[in-house]
N, C-alpha and C. Protein backbone atom coordinates (compact mmCIF):
# COMPACT_ATOMS: atom_id res chain seq x y z
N UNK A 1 10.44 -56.90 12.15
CA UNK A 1 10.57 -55.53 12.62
C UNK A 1 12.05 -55.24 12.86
N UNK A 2 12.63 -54.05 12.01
CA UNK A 2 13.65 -53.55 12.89
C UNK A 2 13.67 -52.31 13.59
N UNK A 3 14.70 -52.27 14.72
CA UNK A 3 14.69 -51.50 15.64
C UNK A 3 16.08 -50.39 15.91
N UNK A 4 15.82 -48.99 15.70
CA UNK A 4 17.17 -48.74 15.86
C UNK A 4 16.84 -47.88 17.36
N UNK A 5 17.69 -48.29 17.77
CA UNK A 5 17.87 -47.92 19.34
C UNK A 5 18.74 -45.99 18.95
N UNK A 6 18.22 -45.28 19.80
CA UNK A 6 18.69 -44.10 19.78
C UNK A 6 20.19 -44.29 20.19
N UNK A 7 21.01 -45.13 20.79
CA UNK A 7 22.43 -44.93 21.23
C UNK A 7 22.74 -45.21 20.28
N UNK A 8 22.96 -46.19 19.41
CA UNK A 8 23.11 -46.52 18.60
C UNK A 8 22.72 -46.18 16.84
N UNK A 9 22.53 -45.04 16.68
CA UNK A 9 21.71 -44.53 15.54
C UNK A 9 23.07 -43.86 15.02
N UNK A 10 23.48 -44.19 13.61
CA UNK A 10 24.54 -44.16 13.06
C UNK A 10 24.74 -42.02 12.81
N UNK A 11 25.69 -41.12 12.48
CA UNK A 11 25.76 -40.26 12.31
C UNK A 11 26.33 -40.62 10.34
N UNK A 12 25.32 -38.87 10.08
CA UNK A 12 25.58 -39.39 8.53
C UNK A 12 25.71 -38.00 8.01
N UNK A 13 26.25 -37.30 7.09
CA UNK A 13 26.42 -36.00 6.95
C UNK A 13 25.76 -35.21 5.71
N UNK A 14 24.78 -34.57 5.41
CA UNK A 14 23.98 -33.51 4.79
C UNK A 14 24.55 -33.10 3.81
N UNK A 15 24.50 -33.00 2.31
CA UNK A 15 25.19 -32.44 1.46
C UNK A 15 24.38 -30.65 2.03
N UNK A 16 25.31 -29.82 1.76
CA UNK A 16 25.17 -28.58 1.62
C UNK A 16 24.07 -27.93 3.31
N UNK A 17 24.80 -28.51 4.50
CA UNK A 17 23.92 -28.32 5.73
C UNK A 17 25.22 -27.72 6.64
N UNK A 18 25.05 -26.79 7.50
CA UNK A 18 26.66 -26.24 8.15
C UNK A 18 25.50 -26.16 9.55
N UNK A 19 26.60 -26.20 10.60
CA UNK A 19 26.67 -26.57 12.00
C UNK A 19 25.78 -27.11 12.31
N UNK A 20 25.53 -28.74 11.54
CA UNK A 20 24.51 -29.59 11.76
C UNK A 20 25.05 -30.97 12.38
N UNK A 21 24.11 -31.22 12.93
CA UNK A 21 24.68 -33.13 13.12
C UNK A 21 23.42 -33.72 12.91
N UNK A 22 23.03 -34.85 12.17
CA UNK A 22 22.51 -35.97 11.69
C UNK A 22 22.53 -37.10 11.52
N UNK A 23 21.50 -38.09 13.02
CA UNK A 23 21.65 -39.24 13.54
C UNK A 23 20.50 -40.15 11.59
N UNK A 24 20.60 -41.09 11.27
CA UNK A 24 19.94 -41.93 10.62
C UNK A 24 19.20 -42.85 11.13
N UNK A 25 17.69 -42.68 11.75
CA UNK A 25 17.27 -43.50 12.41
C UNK A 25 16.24 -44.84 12.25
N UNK A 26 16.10 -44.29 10.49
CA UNK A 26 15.49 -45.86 9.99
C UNK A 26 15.83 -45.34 8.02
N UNK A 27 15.90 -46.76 7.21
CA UNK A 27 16.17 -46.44 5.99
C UNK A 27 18.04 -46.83 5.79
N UNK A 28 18.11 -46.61 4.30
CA UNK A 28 19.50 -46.60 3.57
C UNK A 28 19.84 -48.11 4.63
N UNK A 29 21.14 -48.01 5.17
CA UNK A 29 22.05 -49.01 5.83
C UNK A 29 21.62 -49.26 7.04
N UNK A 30 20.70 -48.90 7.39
CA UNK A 30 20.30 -49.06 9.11
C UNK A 30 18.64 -50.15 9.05
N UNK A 31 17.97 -50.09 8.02
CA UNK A 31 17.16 -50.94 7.76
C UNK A 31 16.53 -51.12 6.57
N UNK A 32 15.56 -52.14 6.44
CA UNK A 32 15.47 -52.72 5.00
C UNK A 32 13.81 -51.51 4.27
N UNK A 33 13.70 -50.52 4.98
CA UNK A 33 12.77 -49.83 4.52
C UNK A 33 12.87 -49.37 3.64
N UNK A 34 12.08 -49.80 2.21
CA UNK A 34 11.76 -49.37 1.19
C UNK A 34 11.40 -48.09 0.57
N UNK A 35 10.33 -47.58 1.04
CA UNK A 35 9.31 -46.31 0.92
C UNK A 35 10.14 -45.30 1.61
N UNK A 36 10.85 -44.79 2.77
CA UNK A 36 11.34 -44.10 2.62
C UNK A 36 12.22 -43.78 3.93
N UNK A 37 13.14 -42.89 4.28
CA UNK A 37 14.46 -42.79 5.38
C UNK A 37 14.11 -41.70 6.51
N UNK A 38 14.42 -42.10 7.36
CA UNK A 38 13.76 -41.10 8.30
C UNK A 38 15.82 -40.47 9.15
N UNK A 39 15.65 -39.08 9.44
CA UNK A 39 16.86 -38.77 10.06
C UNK A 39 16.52 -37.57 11.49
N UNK A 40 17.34 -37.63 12.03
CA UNK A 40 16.89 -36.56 13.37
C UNK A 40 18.27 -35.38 13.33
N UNK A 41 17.76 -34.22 12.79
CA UNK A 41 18.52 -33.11 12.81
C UNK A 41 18.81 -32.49 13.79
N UNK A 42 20.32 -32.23 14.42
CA UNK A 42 20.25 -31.04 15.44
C UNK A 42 21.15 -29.88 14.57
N UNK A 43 20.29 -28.91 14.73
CA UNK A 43 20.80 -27.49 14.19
C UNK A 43 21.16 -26.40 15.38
N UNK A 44 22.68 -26.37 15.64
CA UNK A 44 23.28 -25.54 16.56
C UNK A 44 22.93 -24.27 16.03
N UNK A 45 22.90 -23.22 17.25
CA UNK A 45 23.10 -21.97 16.89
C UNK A 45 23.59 -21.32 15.42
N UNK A 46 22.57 -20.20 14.64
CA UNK A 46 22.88 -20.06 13.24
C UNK A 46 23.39 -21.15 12.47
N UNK A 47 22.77 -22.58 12.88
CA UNK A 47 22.80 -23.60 12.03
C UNK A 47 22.33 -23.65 10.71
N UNK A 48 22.27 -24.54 9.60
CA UNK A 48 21.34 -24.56 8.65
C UNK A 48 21.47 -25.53 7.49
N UNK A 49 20.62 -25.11 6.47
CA UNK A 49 21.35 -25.71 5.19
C UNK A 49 21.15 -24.29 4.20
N UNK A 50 21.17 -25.00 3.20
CA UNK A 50 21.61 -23.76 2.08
C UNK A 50 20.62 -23.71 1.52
N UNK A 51 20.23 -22.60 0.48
CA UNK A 51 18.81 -22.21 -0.47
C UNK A 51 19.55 -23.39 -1.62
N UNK A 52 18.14 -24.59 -1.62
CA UNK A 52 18.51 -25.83 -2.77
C UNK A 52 16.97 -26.38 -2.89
N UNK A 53 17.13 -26.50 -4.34
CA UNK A 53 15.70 -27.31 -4.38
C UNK A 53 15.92 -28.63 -5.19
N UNK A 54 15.94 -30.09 -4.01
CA UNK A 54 16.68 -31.14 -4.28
C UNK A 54 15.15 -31.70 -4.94
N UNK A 55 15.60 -32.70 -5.88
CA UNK A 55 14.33 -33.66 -6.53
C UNK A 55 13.34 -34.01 -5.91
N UNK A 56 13.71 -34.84 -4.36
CA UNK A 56 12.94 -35.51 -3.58
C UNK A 56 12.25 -34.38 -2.76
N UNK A 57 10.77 -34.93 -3.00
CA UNK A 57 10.49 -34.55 -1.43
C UNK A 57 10.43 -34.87 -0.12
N UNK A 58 10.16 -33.66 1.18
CA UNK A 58 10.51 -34.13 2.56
C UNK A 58 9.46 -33.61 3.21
N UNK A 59 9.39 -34.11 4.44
CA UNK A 59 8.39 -33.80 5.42
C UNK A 59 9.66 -33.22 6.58
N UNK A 60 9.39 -31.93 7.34
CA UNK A 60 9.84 -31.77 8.86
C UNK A 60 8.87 -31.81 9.48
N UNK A 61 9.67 -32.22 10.70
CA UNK A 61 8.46 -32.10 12.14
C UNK A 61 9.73 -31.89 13.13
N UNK A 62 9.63 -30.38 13.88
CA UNK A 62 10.68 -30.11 14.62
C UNK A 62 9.95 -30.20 16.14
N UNK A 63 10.98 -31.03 16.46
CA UNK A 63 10.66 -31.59 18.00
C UNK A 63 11.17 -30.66 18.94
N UNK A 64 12.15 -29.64 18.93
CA UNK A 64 12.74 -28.73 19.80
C UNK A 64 12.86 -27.86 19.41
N UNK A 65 13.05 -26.65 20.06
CA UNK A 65 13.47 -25.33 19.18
C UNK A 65 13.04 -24.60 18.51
N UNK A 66 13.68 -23.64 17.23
CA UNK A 66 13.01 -23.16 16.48
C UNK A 66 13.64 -23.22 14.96
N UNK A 67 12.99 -23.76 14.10
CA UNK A 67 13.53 -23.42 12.73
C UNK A 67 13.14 -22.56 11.67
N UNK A 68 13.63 -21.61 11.18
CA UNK A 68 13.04 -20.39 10.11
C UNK A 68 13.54 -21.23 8.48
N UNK A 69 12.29 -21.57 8.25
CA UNK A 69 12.38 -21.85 6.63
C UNK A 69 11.95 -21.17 5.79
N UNK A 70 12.74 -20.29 4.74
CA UNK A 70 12.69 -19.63 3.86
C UNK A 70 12.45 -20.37 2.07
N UNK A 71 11.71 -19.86 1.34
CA UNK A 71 11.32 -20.43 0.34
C UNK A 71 12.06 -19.88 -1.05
N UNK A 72 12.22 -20.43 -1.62
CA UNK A 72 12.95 -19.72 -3.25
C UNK A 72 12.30 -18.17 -3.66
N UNK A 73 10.82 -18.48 -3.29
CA UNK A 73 10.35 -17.30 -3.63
C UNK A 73 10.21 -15.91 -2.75
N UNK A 74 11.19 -16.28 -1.52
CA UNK A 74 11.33 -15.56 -0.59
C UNK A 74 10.33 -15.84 0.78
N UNK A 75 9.50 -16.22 0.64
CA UNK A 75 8.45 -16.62 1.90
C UNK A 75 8.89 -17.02 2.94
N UNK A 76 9.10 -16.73 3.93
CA UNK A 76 9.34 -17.48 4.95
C UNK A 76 8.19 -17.74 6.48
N UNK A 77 8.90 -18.50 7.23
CA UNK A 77 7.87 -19.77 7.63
C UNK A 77 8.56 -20.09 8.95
N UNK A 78 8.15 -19.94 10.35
CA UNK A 78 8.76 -20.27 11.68
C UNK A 78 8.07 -21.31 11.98
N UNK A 79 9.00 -22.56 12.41
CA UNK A 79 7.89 -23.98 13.04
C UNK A 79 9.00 -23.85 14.51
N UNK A 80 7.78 -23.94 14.94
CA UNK A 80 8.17 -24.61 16.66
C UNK A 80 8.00 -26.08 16.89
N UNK A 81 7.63 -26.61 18.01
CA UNK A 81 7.73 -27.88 18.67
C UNK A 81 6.20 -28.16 17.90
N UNK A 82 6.59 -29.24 17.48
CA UNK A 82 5.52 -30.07 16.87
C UNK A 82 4.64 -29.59 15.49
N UNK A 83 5.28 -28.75 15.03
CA UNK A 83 4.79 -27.57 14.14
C UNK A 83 5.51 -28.98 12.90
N UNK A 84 5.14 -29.22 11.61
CA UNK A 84 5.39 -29.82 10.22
C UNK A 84 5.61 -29.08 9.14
N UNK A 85 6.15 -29.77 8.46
CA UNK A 85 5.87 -29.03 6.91
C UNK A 85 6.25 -29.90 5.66
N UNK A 86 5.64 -29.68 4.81
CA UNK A 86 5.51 -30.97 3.67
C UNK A 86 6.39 -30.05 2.53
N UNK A 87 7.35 -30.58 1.96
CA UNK A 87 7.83 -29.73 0.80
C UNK A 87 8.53 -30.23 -0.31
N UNK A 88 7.46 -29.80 -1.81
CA UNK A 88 7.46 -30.63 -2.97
C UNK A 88 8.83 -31.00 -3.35
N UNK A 89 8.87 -32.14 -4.15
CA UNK A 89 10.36 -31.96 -4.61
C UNK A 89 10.39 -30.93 -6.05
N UNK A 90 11.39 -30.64 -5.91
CA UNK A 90 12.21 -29.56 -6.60
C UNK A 90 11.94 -27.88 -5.95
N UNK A 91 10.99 -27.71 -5.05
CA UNK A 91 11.16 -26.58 -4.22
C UNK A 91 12.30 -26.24 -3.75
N UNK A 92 12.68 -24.99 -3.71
CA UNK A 92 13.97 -24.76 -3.10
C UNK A 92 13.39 -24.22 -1.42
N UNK A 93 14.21 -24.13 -0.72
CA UNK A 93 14.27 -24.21 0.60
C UNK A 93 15.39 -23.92 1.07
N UNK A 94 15.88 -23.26 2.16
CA UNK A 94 16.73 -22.96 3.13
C UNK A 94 16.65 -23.00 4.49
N UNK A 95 17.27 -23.63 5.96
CA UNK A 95 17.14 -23.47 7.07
C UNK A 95 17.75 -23.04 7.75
N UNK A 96 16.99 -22.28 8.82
CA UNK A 96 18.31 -21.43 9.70
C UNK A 96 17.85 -21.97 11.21
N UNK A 97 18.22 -21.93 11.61
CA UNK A 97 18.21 -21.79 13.15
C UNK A 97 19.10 -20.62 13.72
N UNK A 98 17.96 -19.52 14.35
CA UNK A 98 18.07 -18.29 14.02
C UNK A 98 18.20 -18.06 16.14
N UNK A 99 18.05 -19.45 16.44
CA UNK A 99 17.57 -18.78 17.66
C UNK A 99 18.75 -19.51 18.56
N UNK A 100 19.35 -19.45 20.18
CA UNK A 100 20.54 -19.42 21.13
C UNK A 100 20.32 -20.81 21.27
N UNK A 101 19.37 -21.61 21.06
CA UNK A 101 19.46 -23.31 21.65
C UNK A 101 18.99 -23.83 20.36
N UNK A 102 19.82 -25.14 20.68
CA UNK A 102 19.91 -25.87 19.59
C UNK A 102 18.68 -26.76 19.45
N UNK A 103 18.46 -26.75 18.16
CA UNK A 103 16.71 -26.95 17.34
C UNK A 103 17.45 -28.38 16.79
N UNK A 104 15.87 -29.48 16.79
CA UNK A 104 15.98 -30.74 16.61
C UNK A 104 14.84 -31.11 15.88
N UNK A 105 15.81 -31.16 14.43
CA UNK A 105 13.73 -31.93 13.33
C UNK A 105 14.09 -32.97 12.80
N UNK A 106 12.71 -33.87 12.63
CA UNK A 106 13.22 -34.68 12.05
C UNK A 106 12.69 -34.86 10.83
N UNK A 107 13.54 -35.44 9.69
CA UNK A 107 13.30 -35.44 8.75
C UNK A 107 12.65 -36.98 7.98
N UNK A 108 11.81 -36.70 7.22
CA UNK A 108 11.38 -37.95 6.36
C UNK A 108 11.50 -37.73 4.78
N UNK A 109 12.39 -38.71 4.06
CA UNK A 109 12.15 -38.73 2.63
C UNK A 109 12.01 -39.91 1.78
N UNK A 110 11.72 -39.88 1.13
CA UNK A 110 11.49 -41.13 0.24
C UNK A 110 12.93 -41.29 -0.41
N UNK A 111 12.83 -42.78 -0.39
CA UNK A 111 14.18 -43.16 -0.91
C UNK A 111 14.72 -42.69 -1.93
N UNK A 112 15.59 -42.36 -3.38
CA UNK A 112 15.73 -41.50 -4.62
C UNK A 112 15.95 -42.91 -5.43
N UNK A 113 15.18 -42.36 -6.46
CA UNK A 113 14.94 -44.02 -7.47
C UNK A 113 16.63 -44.60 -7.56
N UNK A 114 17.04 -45.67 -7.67
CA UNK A 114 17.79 -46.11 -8.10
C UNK A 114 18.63 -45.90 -9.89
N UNK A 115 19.94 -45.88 -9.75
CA UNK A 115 19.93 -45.24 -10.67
C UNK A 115 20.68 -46.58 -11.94
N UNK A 116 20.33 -46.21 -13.21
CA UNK A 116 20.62 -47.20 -14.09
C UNK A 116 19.08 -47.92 -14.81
């Protein structure tokens, strides 16, 4: 078993995510998990990421706050505390944190095949 202790949970940075911070709390360099990486998002005020629809898919589950996820096809989608959402890969997606306190999800993805 490994264990990553929350003090200790490395910070790692989001391609295409603005006024975010992102602890790595199992997966990549922090443990030998295969199947897939787990990370804990805090999204400050009008935080987010950008409209992208990356290969992999992800699961949220926002533990604080509020996050507004908007869909390629325009749809959008409010999760609160304990609220999920499963989203295919190659969906596009955008996040805002639309609201005065800072929102905390965490994220799960499967590792991205190795390349070669």
């Amino acid at each position: 078993m490994q264990i990553t202790r929350f003090a200790e949970a490395r910070r790692y940075d989001a391609p295409k995510h603005f006024d975010m911070r992102s602890l790595r709390l199992q997966g990549f360099d922090v443990s030998a998990s295969k199947f897939a990486w787990v990370g804990l998002s805090h999204f400050l005020p009008q935080g987010g990421a950008e409209m992208d629809a990356g290969p992999l898919e992800k699961i949220y589950v926002v533990l604080a706050g509020e996050v507004t996820i908007e869909l390629g096809d325009g749809t959008v989608h409010v999760l609160r505390p304990l609220d999920s959402c499963h989203i295919p890969g190659g969906e596009a997606r955008s996040i805002r944190n639309l609201r005065n306190e800072i929102a905390t999800m965490l994220v799960v993805m499967p590792h991205p095949e190795p390349k070669g």
